[in-house]
C-alpha atoms as a PDB file:
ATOM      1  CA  UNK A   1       0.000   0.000   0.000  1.00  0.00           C
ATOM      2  CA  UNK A   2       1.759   3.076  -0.887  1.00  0.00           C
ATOM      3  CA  UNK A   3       0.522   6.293   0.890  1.00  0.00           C
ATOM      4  CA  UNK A   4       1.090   9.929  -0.247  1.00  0.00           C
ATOM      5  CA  UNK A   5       0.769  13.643   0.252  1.00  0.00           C
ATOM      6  CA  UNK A   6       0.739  15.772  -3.341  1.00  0.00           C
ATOM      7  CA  UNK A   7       1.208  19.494  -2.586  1.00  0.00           C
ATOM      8  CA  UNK A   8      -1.390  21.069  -5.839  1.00  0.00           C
ATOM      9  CA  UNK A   9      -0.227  24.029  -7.564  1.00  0.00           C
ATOM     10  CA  UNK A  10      -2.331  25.979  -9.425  1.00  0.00           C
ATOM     11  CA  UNK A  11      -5.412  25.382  -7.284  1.00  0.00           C
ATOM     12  CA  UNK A  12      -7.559  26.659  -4.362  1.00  0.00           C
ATOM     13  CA  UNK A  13      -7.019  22.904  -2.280  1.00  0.00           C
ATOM     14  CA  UNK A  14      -3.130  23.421  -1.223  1.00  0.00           C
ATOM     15  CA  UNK A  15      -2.903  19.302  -1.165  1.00  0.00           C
ATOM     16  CA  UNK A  16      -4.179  15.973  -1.461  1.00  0.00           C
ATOM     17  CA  UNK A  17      -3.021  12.389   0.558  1.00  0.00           C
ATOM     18  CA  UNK A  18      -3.854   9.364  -1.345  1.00  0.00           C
ATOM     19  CA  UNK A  19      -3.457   6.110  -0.762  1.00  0.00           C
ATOM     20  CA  UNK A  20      -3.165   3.426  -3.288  1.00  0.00           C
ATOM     21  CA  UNK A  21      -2.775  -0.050  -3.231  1.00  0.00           C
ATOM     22  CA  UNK A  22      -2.179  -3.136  -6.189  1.00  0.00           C
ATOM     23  CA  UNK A  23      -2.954   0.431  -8.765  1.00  0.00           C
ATOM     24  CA  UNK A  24      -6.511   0.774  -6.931  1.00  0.00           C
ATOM     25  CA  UNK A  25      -7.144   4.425  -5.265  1.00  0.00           C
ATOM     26  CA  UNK A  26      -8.513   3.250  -1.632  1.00  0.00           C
ATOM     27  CA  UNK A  27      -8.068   6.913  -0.021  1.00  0.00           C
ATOM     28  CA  UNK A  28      -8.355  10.937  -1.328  1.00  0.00           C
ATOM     29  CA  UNK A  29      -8.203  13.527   0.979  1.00  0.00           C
ATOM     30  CA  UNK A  30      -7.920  17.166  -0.654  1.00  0.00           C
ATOM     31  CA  UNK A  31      -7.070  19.826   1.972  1.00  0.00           C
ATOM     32  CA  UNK A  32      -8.728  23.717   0.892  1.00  0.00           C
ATOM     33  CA  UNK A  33     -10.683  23.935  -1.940  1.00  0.00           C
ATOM     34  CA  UNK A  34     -14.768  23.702  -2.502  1.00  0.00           C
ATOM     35  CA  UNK A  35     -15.649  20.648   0.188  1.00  0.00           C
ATOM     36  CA  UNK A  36     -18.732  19.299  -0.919  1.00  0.00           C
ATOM     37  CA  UNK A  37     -17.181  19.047  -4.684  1.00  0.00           C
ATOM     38  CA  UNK A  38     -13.693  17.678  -4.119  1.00  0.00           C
ATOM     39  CA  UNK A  39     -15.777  15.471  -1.293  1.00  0.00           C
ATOM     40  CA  UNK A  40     -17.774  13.983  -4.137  1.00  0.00           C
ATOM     41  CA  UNK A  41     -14.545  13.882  -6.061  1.00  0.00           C
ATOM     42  CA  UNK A  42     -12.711  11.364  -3.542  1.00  0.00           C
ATOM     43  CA  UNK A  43     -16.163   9.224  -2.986  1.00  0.00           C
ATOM     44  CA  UNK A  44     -16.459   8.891  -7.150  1.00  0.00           C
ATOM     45  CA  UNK A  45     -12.517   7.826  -7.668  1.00  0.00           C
ATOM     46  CA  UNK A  46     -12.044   5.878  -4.393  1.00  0.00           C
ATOM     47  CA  UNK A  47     -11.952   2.075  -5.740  1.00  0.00           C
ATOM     48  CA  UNK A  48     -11.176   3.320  -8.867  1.00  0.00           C
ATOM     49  CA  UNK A  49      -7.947   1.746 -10.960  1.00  0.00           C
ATOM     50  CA  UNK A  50      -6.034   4.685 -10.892  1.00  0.00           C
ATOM     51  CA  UNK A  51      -5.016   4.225 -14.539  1.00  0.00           C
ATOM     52  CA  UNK A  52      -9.249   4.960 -14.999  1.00  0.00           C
ATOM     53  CA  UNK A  53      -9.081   8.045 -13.094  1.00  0.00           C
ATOM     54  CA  UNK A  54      -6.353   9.304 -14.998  1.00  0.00           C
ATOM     55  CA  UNK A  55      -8.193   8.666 -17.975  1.00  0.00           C
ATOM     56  CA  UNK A  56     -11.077  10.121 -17.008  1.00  0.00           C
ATOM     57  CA  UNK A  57     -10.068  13.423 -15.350  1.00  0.00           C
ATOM     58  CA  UNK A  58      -6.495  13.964 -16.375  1.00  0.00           C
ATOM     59  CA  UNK A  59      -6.699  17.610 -18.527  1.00  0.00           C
ATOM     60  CA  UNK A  60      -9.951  19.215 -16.713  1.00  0.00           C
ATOM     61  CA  UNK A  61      -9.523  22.605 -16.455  1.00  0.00           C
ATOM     62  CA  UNK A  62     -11.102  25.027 -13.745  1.00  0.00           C
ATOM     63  CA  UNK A  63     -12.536  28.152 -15.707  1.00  0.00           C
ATOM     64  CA  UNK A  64      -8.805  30.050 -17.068  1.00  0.00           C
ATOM     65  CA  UNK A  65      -6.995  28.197 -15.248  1.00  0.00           C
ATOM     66  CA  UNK A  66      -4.803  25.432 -16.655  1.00  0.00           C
ATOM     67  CA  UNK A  67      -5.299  22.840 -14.205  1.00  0.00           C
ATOM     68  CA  UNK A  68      -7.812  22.205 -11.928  1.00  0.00           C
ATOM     69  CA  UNK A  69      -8.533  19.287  -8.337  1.00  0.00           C
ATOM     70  CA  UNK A  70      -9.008  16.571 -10.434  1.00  0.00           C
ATOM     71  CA  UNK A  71      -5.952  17.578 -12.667  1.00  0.00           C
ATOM     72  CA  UNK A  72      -3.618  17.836 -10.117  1.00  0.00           C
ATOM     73  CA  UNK A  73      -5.236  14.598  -8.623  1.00  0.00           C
ATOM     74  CA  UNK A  74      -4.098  13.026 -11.982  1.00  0.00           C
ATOM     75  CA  UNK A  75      -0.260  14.615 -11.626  1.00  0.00           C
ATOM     76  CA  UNK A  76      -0.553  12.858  -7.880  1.00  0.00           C
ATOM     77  CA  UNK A  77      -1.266  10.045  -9.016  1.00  0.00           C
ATOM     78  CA  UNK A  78       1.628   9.827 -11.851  1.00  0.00           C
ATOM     79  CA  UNK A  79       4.023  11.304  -9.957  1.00  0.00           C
ATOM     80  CA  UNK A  80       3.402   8.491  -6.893  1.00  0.00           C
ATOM     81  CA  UNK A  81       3.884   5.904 -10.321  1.00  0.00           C
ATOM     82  CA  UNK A  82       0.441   4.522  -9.628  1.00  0.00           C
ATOM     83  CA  UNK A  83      -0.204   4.876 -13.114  1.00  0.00           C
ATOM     84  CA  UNK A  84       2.576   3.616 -15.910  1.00  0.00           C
END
């Protein structure tokens, strides 16, 4: 099981711990940010293969900005190697 904290750039959440385990998310935990949608963010991915949520999410965009939660959930998730 590999555990990790992600400090986001770009974004109002200043970081997310994750926890994944055989390339299945089990745990998301953004800190800042809107709650109740980066709450139903974590509840949607959690049992997710990780490879999926990068597929899904990996690119969103929050209005100008160039990245966005889910983005920089995606660059988490690559940069813990959960995702080849």
């Amino acid at each position: 099981m590999a555990e990790y904290l992600y400090k986001t750039q770009g974004t109002c959440s200043t970081s997310i711990a994750l926890t994944v385990e055989d390339g299945i998310v089990k745990h998301v935990a953004y800190t800042g940010g809107c709650n109740g949608n980066l709450q139903g963010i974590s509840r949607l991915v959690e049992g997710m293969p990780a490879e999926e949520v990068v597929r899904r999410l990996e690119g969103v965009r929050c209005g100008s900005k160039p990245t966005s939660c889910p983005d920089q959930l995606c660059k988490a998730l690559r940069e813990m190697k959960a995702v080849e």
